[in-house]
PDB file of N, CA and C in Angstrom:
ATOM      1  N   UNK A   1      -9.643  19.363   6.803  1.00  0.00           N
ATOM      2  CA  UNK A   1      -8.408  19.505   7.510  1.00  0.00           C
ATOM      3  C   UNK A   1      -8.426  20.803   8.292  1.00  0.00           C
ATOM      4  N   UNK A   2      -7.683  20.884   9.498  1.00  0.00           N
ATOM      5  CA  UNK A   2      -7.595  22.098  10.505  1.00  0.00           C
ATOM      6  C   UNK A   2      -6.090  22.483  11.089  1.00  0.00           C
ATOM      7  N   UNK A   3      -5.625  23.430  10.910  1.00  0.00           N
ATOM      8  CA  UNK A   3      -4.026  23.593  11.150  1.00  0.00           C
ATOM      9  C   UNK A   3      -4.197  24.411  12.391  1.00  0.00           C
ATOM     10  N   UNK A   4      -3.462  24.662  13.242  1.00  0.00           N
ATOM     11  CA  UNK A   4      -3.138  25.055  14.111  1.00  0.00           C
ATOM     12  C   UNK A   4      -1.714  25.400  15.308  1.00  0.00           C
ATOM     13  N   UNK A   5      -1.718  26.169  15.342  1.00  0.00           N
ATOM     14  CA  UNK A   5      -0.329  26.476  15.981  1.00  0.00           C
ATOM     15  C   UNK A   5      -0.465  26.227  17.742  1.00  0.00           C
ATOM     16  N   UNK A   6      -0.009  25.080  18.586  1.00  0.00           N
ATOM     17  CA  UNK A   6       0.066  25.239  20.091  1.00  0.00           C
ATOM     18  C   UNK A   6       1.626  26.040  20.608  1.00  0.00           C
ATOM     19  N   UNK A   7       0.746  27.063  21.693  1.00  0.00           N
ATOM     20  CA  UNK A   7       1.626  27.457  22.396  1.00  0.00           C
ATOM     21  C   UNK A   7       2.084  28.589  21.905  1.00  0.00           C
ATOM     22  N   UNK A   8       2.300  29.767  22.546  1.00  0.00           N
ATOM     23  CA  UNK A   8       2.697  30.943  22.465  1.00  0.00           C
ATOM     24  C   UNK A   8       3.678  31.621  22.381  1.00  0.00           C
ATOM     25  N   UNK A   9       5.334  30.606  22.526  1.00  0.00           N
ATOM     26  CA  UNK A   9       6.326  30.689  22.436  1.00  0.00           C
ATOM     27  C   UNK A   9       7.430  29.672  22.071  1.00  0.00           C
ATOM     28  N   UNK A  10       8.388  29.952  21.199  1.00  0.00           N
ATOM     29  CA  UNK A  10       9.049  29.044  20.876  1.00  0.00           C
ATOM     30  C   UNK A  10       9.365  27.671  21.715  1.00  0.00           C
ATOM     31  N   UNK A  11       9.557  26.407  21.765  1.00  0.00           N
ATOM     32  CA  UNK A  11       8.966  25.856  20.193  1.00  0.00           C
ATOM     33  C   UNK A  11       7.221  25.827  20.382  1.00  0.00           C
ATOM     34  N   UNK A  12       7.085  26.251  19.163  1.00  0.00           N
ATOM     35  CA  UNK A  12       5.521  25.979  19.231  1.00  0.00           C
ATOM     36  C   UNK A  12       5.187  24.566  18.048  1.00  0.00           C
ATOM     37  N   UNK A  13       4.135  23.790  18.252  1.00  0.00           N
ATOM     38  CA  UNK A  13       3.656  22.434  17.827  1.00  0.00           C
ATOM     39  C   UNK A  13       2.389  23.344  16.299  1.00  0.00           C
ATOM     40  N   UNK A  14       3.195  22.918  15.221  1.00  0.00           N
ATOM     41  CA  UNK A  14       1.903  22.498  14.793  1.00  0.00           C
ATOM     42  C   UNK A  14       0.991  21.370  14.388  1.00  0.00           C
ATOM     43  N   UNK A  15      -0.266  21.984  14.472  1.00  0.00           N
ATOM     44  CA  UNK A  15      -1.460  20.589  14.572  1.00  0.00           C
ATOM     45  C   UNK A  15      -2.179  20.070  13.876  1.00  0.00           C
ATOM     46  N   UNK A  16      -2.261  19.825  13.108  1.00  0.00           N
ATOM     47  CA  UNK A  16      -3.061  18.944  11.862  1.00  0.00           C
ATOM     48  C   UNK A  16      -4.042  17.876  12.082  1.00  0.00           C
ATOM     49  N   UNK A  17      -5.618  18.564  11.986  1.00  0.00           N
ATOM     50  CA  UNK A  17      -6.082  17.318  12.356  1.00  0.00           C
ATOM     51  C   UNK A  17      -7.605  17.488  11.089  1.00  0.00           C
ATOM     52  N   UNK A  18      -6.700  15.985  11.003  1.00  0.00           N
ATOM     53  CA  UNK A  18      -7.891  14.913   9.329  1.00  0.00           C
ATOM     54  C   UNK A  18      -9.119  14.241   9.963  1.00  0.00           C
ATOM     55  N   UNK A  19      -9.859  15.211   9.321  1.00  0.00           N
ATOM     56  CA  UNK A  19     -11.411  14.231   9.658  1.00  0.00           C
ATOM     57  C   UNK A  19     -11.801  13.466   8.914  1.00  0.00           C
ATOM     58  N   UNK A  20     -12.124  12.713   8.916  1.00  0.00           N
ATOM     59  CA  UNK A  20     -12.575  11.224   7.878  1.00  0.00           C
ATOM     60  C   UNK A  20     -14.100  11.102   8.027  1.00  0.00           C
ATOM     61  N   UNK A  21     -15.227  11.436   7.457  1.00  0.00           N
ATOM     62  CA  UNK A  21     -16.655  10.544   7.635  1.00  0.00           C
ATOM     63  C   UNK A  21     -16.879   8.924   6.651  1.00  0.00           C
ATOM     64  N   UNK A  22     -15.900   8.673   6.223  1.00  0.00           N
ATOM     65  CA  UNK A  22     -16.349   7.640   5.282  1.00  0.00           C
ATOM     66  C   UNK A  22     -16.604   6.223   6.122  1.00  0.00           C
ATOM     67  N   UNK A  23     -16.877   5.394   5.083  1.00  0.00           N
ATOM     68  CA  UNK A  23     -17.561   4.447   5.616  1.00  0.00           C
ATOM     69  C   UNK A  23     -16.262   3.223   6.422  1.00  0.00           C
ATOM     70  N   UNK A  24     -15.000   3.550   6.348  1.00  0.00           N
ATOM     71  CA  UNK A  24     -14.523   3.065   6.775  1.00  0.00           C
ATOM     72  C   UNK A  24     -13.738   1.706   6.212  1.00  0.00           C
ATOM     73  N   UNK A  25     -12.638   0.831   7.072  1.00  0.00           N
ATOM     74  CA  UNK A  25     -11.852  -0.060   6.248  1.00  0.00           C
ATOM     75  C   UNK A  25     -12.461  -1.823   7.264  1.00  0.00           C
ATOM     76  N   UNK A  26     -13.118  -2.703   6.782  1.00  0.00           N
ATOM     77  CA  UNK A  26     -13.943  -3.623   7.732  1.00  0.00           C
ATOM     78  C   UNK A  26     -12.679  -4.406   8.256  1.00  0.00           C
ATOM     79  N   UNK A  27     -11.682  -4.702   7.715  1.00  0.00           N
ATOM     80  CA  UNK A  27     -10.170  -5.257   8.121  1.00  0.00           C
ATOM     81  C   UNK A  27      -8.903  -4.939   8.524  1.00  0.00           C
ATOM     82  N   UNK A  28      -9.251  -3.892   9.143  1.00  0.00           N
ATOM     83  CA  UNK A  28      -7.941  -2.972   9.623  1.00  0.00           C
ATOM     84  C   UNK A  28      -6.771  -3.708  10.827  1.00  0.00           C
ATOM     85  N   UNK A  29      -7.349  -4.496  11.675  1.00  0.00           N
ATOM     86  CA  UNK A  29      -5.975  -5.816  12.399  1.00  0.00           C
ATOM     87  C   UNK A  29      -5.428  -6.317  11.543  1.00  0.00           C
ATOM     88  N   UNK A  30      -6.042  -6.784  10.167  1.00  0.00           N
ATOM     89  CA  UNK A  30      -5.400  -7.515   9.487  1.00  0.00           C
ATOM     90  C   UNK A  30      -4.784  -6.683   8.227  1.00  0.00           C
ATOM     91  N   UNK A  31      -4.992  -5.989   8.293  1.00  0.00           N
ATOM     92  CA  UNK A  31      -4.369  -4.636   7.568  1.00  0.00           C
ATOM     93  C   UNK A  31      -2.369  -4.749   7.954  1.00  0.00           C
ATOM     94  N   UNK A  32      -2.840  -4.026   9.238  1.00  0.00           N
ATOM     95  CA  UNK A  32      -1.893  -3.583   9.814  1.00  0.00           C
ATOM     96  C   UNK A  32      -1.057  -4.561  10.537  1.00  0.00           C
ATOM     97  N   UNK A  33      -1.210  -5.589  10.495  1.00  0.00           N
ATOM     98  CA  UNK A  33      -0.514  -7.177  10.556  1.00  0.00           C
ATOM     99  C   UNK A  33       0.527  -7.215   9.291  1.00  0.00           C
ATOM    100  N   UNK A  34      -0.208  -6.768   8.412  1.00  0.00           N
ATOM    101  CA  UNK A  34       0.718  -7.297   6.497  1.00  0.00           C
ATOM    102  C   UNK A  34      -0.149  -8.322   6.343  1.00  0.00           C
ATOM    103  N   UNK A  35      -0.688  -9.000   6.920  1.00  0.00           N
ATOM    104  CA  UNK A  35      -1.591 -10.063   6.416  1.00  0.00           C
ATOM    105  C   UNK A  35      -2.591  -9.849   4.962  1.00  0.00           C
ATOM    106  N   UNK A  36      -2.888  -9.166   4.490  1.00  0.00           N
ATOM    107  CA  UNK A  36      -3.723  -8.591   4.190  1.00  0.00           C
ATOM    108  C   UNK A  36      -2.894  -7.851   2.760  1.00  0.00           C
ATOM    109  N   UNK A  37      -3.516  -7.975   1.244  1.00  0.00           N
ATOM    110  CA  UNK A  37      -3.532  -7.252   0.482  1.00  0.00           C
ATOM    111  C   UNK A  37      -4.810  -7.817  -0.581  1.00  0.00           C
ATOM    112  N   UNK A  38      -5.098  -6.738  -1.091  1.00  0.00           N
ATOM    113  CA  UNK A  38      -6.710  -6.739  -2.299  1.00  0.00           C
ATOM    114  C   UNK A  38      -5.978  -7.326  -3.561  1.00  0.00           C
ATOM    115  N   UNK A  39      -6.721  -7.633  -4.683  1.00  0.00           N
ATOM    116  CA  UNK A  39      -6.167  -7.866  -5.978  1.00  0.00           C
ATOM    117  C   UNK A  39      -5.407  -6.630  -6.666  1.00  0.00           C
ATOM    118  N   UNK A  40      -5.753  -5.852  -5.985  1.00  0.00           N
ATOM    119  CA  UNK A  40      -5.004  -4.534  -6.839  1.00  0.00           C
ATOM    120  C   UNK A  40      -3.911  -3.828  -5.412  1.00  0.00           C
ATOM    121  N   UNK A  41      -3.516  -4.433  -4.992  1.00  0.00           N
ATOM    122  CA  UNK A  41      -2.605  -4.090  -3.867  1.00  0.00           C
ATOM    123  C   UNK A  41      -2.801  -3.167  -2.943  1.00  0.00           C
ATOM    124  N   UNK A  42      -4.140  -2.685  -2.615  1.00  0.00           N
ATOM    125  CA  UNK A  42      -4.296  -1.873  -1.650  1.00  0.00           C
ATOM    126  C   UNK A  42      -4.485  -2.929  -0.421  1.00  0.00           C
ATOM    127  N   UNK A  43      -3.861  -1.701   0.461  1.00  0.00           N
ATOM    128  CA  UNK A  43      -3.815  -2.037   1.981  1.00  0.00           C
ATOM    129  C   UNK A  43      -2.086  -1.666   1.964  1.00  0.00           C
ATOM    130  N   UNK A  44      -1.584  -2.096   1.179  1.00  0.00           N
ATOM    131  CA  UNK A  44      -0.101  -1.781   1.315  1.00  0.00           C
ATOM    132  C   UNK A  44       0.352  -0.212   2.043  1.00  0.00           C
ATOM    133  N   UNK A  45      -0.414   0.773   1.405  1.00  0.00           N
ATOM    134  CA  UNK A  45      -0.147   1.983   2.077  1.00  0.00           C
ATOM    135  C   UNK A  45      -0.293   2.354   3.288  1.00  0.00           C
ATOM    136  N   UNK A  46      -1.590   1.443   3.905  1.00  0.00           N
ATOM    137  CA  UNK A  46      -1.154   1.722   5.292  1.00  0.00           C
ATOM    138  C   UNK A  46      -0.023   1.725   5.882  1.00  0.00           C
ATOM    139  N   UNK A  47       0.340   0.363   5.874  1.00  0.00           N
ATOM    140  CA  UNK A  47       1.465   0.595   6.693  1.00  0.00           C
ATOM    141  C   UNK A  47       2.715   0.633   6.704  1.00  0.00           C
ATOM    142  N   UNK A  48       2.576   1.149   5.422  1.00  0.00           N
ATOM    143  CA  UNK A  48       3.973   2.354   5.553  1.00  0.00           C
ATOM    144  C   UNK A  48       3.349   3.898   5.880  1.00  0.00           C
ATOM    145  N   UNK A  49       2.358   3.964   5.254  1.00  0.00           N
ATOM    146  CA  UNK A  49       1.926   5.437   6.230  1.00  0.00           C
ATOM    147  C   UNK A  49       2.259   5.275   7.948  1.00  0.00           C
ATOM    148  N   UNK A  50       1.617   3.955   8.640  1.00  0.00           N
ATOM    149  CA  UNK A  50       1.855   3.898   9.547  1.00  0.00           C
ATOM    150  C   UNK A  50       3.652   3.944  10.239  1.00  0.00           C
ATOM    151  N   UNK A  51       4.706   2.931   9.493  1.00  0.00           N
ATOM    152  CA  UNK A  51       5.897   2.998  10.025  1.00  0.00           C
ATOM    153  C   UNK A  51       6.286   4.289   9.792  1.00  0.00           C
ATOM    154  N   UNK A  52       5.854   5.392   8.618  1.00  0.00           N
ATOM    155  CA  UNK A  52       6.044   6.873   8.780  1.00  0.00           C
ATOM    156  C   UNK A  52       6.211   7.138   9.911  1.00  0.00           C
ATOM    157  N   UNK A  53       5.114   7.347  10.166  1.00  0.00           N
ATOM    158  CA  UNK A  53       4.351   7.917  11.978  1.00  0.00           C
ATOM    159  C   UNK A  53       5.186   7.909  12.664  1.00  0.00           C
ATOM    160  N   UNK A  54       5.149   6.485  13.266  1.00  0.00           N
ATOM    161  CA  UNK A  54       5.820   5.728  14.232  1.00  0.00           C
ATOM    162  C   UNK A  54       7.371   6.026  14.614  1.00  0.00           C
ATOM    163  N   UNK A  55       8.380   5.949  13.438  1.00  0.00           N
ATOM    164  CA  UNK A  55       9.342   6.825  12.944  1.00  0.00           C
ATOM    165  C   UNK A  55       9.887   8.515  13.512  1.00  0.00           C
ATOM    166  N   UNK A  56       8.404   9.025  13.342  1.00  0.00           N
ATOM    167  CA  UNK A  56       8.464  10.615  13.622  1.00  0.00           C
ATOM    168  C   UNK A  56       8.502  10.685  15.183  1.00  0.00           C
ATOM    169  N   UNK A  57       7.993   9.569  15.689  1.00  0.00           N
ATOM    170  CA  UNK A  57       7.790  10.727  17.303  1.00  0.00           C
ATOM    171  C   UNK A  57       9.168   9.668  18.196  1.00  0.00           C
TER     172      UNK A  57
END
């Protein structure tokens, strides 16, 4: 993770940015559809992480 402050005067943005190397999710359209949950209910967090987001800006 990397934090950062933009801009030199009020309001200033801060920046948060998550690097990921992993191997990744092979069903992510269908993720983020709702289509989609495992036997143990993952996938669900996406997207409410996602309507988070979406929400904020």
């Amino acid at each position: 993770m990397e934090f950062s402050l933009e801009g030199a005067t009020a309001p200033q943005l801060l920046i948060i940015k998550v690097t990921d190397h992993g191997p990744g999710i092979p069903n992510v359209p269908e993720i983020l559809e709702g289509r989609y949950t495992s036997r143990t209910g993952m996938g669900l967090g996406i997207i409410g992480a996602r309507r988070l987001v979406d929400q904020s800006n």
